[in-house]
Protein backbone atom coordinates (compact mmCIF):
# COMPACT_ATOMS: atom_id res chain seq x y z
CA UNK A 1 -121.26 -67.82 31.33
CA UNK A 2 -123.81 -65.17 31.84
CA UNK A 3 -123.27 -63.87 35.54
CA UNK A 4 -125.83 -61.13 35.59
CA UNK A 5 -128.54 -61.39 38.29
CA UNK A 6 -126.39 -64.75 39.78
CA UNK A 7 -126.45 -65.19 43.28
CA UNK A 8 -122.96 -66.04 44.70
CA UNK A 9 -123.91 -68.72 47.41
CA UNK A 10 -121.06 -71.48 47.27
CA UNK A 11 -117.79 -72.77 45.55
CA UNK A 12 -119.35 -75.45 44.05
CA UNK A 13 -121.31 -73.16 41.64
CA UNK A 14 -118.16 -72.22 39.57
CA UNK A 15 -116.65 -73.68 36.79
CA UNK A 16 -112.97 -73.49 35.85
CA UNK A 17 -114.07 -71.32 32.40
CA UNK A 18 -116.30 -69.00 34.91
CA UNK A 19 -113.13 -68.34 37.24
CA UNK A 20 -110.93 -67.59 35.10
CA UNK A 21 -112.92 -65.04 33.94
CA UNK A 22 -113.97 -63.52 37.30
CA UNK A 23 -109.85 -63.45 37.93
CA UNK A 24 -108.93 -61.64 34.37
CA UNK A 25 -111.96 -59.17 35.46
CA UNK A 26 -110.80 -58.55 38.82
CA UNK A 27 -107.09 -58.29 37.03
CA UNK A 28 -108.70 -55.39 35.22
CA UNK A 29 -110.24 -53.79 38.17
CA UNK A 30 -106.99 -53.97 39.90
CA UNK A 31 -105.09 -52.21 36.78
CA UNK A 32 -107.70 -49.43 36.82
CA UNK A 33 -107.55 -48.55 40.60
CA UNK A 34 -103.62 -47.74 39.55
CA UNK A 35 -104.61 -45.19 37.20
CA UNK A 36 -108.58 -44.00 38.75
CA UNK A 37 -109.95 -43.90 42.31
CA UNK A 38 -113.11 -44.32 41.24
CA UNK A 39 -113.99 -46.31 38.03
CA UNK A 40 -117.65 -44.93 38.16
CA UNK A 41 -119.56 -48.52 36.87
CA UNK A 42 -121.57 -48.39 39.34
CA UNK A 43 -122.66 -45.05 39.45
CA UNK A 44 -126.51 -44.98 40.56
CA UNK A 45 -126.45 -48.44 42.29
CA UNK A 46 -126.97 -49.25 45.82
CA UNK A 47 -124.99 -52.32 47.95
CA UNK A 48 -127.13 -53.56 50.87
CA UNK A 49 -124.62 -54.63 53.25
CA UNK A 50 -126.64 -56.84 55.25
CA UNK A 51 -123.71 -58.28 59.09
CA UNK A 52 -125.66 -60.29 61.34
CA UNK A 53 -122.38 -61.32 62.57
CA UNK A 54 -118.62 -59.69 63.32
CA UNK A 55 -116.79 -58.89 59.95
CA UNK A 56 -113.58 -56.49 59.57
CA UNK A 57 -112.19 -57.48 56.16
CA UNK A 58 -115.27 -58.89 54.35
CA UNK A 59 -117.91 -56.06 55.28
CA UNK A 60 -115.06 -53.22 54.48
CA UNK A 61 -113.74 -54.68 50.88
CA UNK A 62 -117.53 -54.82 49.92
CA UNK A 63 -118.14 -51.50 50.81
CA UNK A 64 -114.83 -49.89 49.49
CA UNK A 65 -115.01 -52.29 46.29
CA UNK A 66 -118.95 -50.72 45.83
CA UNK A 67 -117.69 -47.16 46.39
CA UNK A 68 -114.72 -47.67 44.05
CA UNK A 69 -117.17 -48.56 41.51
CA UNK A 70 -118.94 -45.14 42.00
CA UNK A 71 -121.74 -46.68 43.62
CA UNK A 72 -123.36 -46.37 47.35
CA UNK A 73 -123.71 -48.31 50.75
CA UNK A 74 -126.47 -48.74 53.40
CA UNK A 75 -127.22 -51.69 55.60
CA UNK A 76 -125.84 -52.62 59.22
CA UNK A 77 -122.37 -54.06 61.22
CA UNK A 78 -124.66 -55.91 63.63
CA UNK A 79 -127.78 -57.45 63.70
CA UNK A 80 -128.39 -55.58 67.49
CA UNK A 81 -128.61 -52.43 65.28
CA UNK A 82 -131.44 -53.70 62.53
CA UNK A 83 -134.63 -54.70 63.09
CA UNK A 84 -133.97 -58.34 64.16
CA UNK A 85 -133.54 -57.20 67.65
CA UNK A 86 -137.51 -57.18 67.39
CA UNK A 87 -137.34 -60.89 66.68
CA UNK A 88 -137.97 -59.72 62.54
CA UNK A 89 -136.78 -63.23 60.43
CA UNK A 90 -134.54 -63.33 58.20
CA UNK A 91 -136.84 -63.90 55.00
CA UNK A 92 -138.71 -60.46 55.89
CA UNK A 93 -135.49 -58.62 56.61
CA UNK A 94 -134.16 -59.74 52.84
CA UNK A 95 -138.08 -58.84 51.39
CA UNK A 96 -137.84 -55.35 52.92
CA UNK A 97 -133.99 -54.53 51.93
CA UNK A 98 -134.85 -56.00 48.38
CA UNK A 99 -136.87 -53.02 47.70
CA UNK A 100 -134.23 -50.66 48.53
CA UNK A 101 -131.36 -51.87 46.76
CA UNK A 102 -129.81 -53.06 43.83
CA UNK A 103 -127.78 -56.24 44.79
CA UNK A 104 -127.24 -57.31 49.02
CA UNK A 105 -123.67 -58.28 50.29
CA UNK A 106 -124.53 -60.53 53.37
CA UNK A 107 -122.75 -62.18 56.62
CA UNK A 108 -125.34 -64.87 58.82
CA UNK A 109 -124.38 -66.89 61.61
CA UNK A 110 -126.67 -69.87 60.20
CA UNK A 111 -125.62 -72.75 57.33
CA UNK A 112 -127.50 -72.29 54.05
CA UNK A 113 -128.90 -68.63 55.59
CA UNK A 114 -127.41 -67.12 52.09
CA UNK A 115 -129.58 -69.64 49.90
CA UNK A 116 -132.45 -69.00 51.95
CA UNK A 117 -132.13 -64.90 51.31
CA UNK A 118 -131.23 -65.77 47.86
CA UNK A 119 -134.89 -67.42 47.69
CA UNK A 120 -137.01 -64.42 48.44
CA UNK A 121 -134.51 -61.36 47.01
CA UNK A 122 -135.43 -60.25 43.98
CA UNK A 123 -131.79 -59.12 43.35
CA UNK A 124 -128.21 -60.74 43.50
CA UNK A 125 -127.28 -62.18 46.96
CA UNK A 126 -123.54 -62.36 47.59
CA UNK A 127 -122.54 -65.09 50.19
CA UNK A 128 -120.08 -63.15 53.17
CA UNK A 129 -120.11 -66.06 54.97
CA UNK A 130 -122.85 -68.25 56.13
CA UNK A 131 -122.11 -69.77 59.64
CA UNK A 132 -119.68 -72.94 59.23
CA UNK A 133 -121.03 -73.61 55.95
CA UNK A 134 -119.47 -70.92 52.70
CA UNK A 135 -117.25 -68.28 52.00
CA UNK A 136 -117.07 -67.81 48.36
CA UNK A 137 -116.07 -64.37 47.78
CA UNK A 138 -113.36 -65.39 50.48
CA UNK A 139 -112.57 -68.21 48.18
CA UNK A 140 -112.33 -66.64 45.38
CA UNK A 141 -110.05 -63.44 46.64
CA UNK A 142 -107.95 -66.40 48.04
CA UNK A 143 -107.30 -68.14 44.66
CA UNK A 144 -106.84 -64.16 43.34
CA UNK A 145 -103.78 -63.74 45.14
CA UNK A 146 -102.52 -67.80 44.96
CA UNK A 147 -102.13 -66.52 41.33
CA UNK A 148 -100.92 -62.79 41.63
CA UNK A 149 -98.54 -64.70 44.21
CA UNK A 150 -97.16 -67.68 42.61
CA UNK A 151 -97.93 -66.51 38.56
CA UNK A 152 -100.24 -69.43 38.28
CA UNK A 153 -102.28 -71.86 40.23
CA UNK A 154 -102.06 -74.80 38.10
CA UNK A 155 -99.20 -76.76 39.50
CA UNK A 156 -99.46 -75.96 42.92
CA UNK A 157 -99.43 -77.69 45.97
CA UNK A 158 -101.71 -76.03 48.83
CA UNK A 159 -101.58 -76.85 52.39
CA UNK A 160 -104.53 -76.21 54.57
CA UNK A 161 -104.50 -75.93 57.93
CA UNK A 162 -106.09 -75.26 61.01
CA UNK A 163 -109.89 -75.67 61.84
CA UNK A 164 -110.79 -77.65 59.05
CA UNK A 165 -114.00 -78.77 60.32
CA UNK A 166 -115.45 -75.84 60.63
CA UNK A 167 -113.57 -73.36 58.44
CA UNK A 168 -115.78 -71.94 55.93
CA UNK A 169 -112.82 -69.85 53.74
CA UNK A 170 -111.64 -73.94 53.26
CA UNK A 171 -114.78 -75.62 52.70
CA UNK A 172 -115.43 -72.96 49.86
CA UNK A 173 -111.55 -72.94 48.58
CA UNK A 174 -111.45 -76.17 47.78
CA UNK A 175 -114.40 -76.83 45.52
CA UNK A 176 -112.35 -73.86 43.10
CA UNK A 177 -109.13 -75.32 43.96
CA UNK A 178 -110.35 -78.88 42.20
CA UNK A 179 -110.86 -77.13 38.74
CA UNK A 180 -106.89 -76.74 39.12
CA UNK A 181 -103.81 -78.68 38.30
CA UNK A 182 -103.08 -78.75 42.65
CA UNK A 183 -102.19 -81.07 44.95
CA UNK A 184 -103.81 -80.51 48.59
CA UNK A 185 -102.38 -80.82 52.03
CA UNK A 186 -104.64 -81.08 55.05
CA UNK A 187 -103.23 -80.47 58.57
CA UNK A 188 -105.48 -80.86 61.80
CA UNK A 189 -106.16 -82.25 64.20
CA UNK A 190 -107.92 -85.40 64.33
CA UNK A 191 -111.32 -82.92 66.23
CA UNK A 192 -111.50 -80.69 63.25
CA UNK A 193 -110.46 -82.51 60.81
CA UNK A 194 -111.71 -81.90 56.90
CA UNK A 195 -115.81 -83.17 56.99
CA UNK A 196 -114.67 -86.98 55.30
CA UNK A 197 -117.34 -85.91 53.18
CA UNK A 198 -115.98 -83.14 51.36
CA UNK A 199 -112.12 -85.03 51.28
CA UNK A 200 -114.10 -88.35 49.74
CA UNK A 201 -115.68 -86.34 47.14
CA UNK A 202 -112.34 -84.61 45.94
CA UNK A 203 -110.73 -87.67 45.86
CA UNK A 204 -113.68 -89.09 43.33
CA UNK A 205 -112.92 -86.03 41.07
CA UNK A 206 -109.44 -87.04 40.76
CA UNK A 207 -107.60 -84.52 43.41
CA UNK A 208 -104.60 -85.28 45.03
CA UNK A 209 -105.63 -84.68 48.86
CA UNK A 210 -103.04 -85.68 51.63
CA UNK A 211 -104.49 -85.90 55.05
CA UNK A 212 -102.12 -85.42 58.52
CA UNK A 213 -101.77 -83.55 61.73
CA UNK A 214 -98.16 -82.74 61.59
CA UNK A 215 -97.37 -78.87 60.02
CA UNK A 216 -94.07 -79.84 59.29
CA UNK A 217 -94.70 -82.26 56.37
CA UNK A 218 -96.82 -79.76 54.93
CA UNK A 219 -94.30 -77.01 55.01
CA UNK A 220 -91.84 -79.36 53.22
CA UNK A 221 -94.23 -79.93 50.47
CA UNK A 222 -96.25 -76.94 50.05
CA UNK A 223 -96.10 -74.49 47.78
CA UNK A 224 -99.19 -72.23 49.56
CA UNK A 225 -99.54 -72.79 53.02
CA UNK A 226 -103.08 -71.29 53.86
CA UNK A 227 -103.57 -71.10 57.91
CA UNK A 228 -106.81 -70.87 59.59
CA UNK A 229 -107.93 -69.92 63.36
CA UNK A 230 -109.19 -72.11 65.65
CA UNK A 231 -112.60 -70.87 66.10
CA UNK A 232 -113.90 -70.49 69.67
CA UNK A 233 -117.38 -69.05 68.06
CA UNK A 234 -117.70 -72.42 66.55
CA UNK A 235 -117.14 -74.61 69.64
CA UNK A 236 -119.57 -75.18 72.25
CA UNK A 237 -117.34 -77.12 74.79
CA UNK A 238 -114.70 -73.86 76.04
CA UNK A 239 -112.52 -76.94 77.46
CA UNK A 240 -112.59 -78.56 74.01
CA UNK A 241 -111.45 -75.02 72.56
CA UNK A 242 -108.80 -74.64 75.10
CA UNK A 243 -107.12 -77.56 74.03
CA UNK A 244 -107.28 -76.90 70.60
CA UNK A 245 -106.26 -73.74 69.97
CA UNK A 246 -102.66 -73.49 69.79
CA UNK A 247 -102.56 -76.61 67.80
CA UNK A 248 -100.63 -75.08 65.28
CA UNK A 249 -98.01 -71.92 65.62
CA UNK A 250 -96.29 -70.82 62.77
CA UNK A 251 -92.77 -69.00 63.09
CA UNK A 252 -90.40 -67.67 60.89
CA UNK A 253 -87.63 -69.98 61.78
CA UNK A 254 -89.41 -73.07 60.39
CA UNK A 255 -90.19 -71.35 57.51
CA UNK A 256 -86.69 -70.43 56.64
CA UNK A 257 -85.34 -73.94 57.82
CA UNK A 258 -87.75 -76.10 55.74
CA UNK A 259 -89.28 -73.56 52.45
CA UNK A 260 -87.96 -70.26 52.71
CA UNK A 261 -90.00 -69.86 48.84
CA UNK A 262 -93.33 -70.65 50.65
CA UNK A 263 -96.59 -68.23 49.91
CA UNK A 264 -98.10 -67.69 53.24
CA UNK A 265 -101.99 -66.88 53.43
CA UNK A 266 -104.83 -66.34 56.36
CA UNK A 267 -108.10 -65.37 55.82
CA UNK A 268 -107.51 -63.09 58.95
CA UNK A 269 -108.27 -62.63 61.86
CA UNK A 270 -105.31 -64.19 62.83
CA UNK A 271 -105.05 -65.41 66.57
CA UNK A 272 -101.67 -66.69 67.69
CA UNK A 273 -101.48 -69.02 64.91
CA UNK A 274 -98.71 -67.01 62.95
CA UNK A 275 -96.35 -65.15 65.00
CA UNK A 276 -95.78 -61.65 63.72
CA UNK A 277 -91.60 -62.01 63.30
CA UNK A 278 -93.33 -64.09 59.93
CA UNK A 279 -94.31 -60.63 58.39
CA UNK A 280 -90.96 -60.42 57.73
CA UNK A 281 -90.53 -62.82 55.41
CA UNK A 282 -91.30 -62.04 51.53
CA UNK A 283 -93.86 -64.81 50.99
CA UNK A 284 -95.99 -63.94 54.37
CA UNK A 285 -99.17 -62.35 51.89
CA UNK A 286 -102.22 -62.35 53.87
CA UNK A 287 -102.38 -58.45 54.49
CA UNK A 288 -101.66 -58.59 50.04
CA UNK A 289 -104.37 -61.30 50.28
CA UNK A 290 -106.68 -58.54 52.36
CA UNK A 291 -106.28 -56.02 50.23
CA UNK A 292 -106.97 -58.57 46.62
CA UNK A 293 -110.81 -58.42 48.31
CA UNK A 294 -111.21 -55.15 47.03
CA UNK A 295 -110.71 -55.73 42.91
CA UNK A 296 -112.00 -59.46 43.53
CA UNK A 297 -115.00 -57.88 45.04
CA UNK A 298 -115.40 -55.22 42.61
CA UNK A 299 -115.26 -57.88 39.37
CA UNK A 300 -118.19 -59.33 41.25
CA UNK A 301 -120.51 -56.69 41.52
CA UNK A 302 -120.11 -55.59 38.22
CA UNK A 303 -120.56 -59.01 36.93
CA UNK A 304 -123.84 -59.65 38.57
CA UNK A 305 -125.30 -56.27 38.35
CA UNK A 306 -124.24 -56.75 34.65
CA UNK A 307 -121.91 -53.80 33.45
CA UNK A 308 -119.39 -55.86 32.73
CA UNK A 309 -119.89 -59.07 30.92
């Protein structure tokens, strides 16, 4: 698969031969930040790190992983500080940065906002996260550590759960999870739920999917448990939120009773959905799962900008 010049919009893009090969890249980026700060493939390139909305992890592993590569950074946190403030769209803020750089890393609060950049750039548009919709460099980081964690993903069972509904890390996980030997668990509540679409279609392509609200059946049977926040950006009733958020609390006593083996992930930020006591434990790897964005990240720069094939 030829990934120079590809746009990184969506799971569903990937094929099981195409991510294994991002992995064993992002396997060798990882090796050569143990010996180099710098691997220098990048020198002469430019990232356009293009936030319209709130990022911590996403915004700094781009950066660092484009840096690490030897390359540079401009663009904005917050789309206050750009030009959109004037009420510029989004098509003429992608035409504009498009002549500046060599490949834009973006965030948008709007489904299908990273296609629609993708349209009118002239250069490789990497997905940060587009409203409820994708997350696939999340995705991708995510199945990254599933296998630095566990040696393998074939043969796993993952457990999802959280805000399902609206969760784009999930709705982009699964469609790379399916090209896998895994069973999947989803736990929510019956308001944010997994969209029936997606679970239907999973189930046609021959996955294993369990559906139900109760954490506990999913920490017996899990392998990966992957939380999520509930997300009061995505709801517009604050009652609705207040009775949803502390759905689910995970503690480090039920882990120890029921899977003390378990791999515990978050895409971060995390709420009060894991309580910190579960740092403790040797499987909790979400801040190992922050830092995989970095060589994850870097394997897909180079791929798309083409300096690695």
């Amino acid at each position: 698969m030829d990934f120079k010049g590809m746009d990184i919009l969506g799971g569903r893009q990937f094929t099981r031969e195409a991510l294994d090969h991002i992995l064993d890249v992002a396997a060798d980026m990882d090796r050569g930040l143990k010996e180099e700060r710098s691997l220098k493939l990048l020198d002469g390139y430019v990232l356009g790190s293009l936030f319209f909305e709130p990022s911590t992890r996403t915004r700094l592993s781009f950066e660092t992983a484009m840096h690490r590569l030897g390359g540079s950074v401009v663009g904005f946190a917050e789309a206050g500080t750009s030009s959109v403030a004037k009420g510029e769209s989004l098509n003429d803020t992608i035409r504009t940065v498009n002549e500046y750089v060599d490949v834009i890393a973006m965030r948008h609060p709007e489904i299908g906002s990273a296609k629609q950049a993708a349209e009118v750039s002239d250069v490789p548009v990497l997905n940060g996260g587009d409203g409820a919709g994708q997350h696939p460099t999340q995705a991708l980081l995510d199945l990254y550590t599933i296998q630095s964690e566990r040696g393998r993903v074939d043969g796993n069972t993952i457990a999802l759960c959280g805000d399902l509904k609206n969760g784009r890390t999930v709705h982009a996980g699964v469609e790379l999870y399916k090209h896998y030997d895994c069973d999947l668990i989803f736990v929510a509540p019956d308001a944010l739920k997994m969209p029936p679409e997606i679970t239907e279609q999973l189930r046609e392509q021959g996955v294993e999917v369990k559906e139900t609200p109760d954490l506990s059946v999913a920490l017996a049977e899990a392998d990966v448990l992957y939380m999520t926040r509930i997300q009061k950006e995505r709801f517009d009733d604050p009652v609705e939120y207040e009775r949803l958020k502390g759905s689910y609390v995970l503690m480090k006593g039920m882990v120890e009773r029921t899977n003390p083996e378990l791999t515990i992930m978050h895409p971060l930020p995390r709420i009060n959905e894991i309580k910190s006591e579960v740092d403790e434990l040797p499987g909790a790897a979400y801040f190992r799962q922050a830092r995989n964005g970095v060589p994850v990240r870097m394997a897909l720069l180079a791929l798309v900008l083409g300096v690695v094939d």
